[in-house]
C-alpha atoms as a PDB file:
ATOM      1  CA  UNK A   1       0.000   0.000   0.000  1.00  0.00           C
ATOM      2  CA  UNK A   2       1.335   3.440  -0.575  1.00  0.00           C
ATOM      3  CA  UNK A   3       2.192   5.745   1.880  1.00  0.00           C
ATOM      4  CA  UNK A   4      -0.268   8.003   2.561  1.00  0.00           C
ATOM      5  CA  UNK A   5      -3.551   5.701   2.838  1.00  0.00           C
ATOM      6  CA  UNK A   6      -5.145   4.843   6.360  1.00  0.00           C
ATOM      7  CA  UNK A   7      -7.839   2.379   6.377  1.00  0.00           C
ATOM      8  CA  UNK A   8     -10.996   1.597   9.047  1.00  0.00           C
ATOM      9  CA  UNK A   9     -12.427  -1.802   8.914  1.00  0.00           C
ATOM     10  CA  UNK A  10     -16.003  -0.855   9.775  1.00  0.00           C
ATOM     11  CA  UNK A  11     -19.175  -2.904  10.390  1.00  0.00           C
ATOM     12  CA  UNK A  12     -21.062  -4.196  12.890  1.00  0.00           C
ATOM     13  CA  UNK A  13     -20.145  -6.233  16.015  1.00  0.00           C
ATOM     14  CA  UNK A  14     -19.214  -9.758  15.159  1.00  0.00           C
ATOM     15  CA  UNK A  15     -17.814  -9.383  11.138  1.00  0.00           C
ATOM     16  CA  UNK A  16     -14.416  -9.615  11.505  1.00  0.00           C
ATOM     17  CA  UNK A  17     -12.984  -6.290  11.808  1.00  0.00           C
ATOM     18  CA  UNK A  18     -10.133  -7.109  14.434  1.00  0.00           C
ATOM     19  CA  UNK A  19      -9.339 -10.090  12.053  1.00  0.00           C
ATOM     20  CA  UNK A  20      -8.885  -9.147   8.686  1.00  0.00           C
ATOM     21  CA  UNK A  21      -7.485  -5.681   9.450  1.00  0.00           C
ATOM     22  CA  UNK A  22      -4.380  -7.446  11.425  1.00  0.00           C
ATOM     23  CA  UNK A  23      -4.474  -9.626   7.980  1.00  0.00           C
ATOM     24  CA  UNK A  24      -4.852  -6.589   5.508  1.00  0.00           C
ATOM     25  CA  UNK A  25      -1.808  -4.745   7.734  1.00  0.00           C
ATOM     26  CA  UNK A  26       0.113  -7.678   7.471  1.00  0.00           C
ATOM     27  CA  UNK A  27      -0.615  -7.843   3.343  1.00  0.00           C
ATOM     28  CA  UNK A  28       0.142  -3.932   3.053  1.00  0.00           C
ATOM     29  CA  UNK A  29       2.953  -3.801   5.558  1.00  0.00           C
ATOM     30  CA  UNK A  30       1.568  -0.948   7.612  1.00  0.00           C
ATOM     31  CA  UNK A  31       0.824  -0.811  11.740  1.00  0.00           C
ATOM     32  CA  UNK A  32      -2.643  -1.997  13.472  1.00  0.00           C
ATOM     33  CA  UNK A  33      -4.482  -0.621  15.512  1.00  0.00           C
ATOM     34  CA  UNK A  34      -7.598  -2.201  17.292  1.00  0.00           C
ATOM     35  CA  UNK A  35     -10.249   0.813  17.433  1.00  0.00           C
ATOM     36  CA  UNK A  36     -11.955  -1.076  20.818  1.00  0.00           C
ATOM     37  CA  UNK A  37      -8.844   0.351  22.554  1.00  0.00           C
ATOM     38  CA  UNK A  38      -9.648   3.964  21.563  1.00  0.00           C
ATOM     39  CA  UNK A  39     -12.759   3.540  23.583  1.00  0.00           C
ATOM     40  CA  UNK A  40     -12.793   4.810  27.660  1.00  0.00           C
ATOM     41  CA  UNK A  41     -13.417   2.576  30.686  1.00  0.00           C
ATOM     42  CA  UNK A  42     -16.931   3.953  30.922  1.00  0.00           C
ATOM     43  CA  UNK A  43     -17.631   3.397  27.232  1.00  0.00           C
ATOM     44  CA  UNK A  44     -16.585  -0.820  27.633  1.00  0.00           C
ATOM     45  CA  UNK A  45     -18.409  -0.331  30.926  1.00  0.00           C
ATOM     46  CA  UNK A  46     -21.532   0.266  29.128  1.00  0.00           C
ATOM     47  CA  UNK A  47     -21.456  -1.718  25.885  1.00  0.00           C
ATOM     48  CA  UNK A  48     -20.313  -4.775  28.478  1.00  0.00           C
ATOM     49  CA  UNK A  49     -23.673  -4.048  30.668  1.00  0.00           C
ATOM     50  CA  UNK A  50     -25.700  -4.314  27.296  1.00  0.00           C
ATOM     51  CA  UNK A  51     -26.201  -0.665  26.929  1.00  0.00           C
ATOM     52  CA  UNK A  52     -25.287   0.960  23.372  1.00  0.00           C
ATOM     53  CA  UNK A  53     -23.333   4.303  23.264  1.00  0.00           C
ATOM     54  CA  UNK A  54     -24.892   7.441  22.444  1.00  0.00           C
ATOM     55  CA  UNK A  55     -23.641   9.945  19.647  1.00  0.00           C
ATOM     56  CA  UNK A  56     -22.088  12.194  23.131  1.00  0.00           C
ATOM     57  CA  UNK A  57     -20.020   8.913  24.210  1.00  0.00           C
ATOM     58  CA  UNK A  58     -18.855   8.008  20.488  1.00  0.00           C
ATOM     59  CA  UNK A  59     -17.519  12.009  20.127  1.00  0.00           C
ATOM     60  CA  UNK A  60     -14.157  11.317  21.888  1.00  0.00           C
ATOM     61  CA  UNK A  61     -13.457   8.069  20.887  1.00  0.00           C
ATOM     62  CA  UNK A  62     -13.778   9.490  16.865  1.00  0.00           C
ATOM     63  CA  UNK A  63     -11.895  12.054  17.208  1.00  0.00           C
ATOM     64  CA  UNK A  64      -9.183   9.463  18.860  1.00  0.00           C
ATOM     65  CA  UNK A  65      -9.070   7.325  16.261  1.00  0.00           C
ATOM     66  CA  UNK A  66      -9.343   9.980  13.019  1.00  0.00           C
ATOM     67  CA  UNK A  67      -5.957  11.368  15.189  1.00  0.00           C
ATOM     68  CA  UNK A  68      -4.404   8.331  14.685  1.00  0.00           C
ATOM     69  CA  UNK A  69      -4.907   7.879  11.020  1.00  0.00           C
ATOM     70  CA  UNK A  70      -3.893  11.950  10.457  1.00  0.00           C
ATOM     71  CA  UNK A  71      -0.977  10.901  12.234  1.00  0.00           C
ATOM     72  CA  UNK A  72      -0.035   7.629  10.007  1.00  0.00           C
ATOM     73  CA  UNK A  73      -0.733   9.813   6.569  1.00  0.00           C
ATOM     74  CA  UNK A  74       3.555   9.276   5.653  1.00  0.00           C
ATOM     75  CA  UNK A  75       3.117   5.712   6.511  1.00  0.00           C
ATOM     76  CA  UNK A  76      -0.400   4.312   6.094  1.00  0.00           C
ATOM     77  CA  UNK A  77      -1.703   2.169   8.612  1.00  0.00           C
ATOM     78  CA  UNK A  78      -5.387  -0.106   9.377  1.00  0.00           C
ATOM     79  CA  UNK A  79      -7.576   0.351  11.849  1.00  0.00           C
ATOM     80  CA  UNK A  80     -11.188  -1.400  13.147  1.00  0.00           C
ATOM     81  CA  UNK A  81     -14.019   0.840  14.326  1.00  0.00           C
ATOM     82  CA  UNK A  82     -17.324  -0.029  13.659  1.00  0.00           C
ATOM     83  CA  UNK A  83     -18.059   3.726  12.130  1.00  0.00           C
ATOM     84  CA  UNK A  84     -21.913   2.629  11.739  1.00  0.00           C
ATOM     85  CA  UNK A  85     -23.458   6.408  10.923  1.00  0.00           C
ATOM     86  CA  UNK A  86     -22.501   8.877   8.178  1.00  0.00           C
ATOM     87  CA  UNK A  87     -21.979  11.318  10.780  1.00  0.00           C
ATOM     88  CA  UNK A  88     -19.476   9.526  12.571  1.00  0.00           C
ATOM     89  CA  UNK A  89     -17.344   8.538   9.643  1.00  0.00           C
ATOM     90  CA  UNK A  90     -17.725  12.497   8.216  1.00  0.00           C
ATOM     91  CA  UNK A  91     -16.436  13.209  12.294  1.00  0.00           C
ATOM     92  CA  UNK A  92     -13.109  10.955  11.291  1.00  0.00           C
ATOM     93  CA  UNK A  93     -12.861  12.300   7.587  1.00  0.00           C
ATOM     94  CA  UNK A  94     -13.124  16.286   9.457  1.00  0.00           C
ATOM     95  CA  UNK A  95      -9.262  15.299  11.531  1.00  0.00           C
ATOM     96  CA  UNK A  96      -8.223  12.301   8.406  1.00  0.00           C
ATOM     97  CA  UNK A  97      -9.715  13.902   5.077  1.00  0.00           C
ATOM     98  CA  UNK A  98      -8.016  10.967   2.936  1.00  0.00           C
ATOM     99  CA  UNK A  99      -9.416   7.900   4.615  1.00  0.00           C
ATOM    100  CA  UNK A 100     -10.581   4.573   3.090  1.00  0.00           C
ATOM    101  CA  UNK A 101     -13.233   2.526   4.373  1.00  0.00           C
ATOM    102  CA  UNK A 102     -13.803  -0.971   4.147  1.00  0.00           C
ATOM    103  CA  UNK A 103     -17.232  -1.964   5.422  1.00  0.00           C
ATOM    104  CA  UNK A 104     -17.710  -5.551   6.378  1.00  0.00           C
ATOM    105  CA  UNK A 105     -21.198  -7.062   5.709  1.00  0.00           C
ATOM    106  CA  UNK A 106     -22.681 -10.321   5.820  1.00  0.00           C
ATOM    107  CA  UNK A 107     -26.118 -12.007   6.521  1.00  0.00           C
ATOM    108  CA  UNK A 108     -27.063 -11.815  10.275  1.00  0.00           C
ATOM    109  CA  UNK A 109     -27.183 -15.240  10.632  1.00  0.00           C
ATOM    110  CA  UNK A 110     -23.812 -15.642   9.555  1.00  0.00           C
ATOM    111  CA  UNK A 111     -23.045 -12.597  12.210  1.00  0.00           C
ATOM    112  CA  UNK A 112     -24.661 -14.200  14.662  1.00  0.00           C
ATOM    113  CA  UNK A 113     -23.669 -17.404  14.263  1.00  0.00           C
ATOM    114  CA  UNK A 114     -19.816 -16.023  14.481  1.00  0.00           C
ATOM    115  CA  UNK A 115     -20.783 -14.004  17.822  1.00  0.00           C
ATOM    116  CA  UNK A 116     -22.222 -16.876  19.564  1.00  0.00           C
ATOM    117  CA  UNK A 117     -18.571 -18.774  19.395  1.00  0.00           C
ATOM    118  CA  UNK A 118     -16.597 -15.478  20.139  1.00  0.00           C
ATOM    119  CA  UNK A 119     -15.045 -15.546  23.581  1.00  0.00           C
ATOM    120  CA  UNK A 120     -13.244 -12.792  25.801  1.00  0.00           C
ATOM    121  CA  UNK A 121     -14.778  -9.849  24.025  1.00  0.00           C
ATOM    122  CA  UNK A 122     -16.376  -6.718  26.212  1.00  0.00           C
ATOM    123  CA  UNK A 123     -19.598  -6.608  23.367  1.00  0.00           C
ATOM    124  CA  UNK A 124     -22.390  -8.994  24.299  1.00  0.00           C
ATOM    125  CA  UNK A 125     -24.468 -10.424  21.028  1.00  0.00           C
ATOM    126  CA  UNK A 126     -27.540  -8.481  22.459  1.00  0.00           C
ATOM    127  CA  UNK A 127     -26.378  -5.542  21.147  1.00  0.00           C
ATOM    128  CA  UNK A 128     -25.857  -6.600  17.388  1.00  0.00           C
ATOM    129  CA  UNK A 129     -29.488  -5.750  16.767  1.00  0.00           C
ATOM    130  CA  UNK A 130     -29.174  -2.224  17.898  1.00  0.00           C
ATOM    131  CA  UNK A 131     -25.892  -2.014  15.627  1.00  0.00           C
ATOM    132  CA  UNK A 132     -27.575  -3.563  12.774  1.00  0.00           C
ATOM    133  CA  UNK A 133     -30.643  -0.930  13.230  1.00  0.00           C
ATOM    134  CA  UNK A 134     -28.228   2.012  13.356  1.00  0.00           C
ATOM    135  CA  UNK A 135     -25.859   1.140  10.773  1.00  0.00           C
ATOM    136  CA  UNK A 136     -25.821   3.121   7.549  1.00  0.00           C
ATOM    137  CA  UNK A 137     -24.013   1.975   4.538  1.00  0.00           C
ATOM    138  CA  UNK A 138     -21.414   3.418   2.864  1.00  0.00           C
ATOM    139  CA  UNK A 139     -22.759   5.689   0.084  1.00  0.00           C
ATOM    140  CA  UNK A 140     -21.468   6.151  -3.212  1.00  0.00           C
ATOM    141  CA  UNK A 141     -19.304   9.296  -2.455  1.00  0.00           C
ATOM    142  CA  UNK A 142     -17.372   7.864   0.015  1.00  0.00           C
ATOM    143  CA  UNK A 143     -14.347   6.560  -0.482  1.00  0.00           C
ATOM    144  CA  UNK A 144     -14.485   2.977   0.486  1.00  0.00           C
ATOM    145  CA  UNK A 145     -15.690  -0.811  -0.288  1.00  0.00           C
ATOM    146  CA  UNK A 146     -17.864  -3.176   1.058  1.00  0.00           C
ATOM    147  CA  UNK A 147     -17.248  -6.429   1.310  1.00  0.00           C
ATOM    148  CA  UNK A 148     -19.194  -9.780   2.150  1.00  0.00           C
ATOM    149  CA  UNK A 149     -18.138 -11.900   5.372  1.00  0.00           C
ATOM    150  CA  UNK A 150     -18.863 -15.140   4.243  1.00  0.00           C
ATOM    151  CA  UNK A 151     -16.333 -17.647   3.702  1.00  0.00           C
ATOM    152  CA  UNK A 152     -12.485 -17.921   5.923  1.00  0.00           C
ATOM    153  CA  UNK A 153     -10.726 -14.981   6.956  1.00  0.00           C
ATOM    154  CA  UNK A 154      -8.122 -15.007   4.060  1.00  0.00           C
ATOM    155  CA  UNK A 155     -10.884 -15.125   1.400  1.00  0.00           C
ATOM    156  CA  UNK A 156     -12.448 -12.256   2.712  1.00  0.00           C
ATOM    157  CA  UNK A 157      -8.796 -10.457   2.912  1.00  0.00           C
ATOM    158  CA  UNK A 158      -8.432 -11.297  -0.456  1.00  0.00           C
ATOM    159  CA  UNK A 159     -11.645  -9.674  -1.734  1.00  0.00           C
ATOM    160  CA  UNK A 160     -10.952  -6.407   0.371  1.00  0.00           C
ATOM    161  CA  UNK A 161      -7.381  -6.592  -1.188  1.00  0.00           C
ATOM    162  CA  UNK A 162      -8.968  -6.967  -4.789  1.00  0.00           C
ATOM    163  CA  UNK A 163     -11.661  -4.499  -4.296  1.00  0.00           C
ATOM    164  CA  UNK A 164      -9.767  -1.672  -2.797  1.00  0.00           C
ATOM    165  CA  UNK A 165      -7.437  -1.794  -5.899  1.00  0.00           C
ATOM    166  CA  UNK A 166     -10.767  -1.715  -8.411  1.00  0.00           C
ATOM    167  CA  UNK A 167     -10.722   1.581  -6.079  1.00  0.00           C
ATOM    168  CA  UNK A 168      -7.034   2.987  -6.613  1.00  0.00           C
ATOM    169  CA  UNK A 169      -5.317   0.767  -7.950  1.00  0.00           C
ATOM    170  CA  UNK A 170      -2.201   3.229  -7.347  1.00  0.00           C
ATOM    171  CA  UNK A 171      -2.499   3.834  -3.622  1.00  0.00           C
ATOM    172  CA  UNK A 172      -3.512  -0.253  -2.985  1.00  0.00           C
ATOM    173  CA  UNK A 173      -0.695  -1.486  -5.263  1.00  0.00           C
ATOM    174  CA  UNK A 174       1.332  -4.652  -3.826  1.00  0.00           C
END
């Protein structure tokens, strides 16, 4: 990947963000960072207790994470966020004006199927409806992908990999 592009694996809880962005940084050669640990104590606090975040507890931990992509513009880098509104994606475009999205998307059974095996992780399946609800898809003029979930981790890599260079070819070159 060249230098200047910074990438959010987006989607809701339970698609695979945390694992294909570690294996799309590990394709491109450029840092990870897991977007949960942008997020406060009271934020995991609340999410764990079953309650979803409101727009006033998302603020901070946007502006965190469109930081650390303006920060990684020389050297590119991948990060996971679920980024589930317009608005909050145009909040991390406002600090990182050059970021790529790649929403992940899949059937909810499929999601929820993937959830009910996933251990040690702070966001309990009840709230997947509530993400799915308030999720809005990328629209055609932003600069992104979206890609389906089904199928192993490295097939799914490889169809971000080949759909963000259909997007720019240049910037997602090998």
């Amino acid at each position: 990947m060249s230098g200047n592009r910074v990438v959010v694996v987006m989607g809701v809880t339970g698609t695979g963000k945390t694992t294909i962005g570690v294996l799309l940084a590990s394709r491109f050669g450029v840092p990870f960072a897991e977007g949960d640990d942008f997020h406060s104590r009271a934020n995991i606090a609340k999410m764990s207790g079953g309650t979803p975040l409101t727009d006033a507890d998302r603020g901070p931990w946007l502006d965190t994470i469109g930081e650390w992509a303006r920060d990684r513009t020389e050297s590119g880098g991948m990060i996971s966020g679920s980024a589930l509104r317009r608005a909050y994606r145009d909040r991390v475009r406002a600090t990182a004006p050059d970021i790529v999205f790649v929403h992940l998307t899949g059937d909810r059974e499929v999601i929820e199927e993937r959830l009910a095996r996933r251990q040690g992780h702070f966001m309990p399946t009840k709230l997947l409806a509530s993400q799915i609800a308030e999720l809005q898809p990328l629209e055609p003029d932003e600069k992104g992908v979206t890609v389906d979930v089904s199928g192993t981790p490295e097939e799914i890599a490889d169809r971000v990999v080949e759909s963000l260079r259909e997007l720019d070819a240049d910037a997602f070159a090998p």
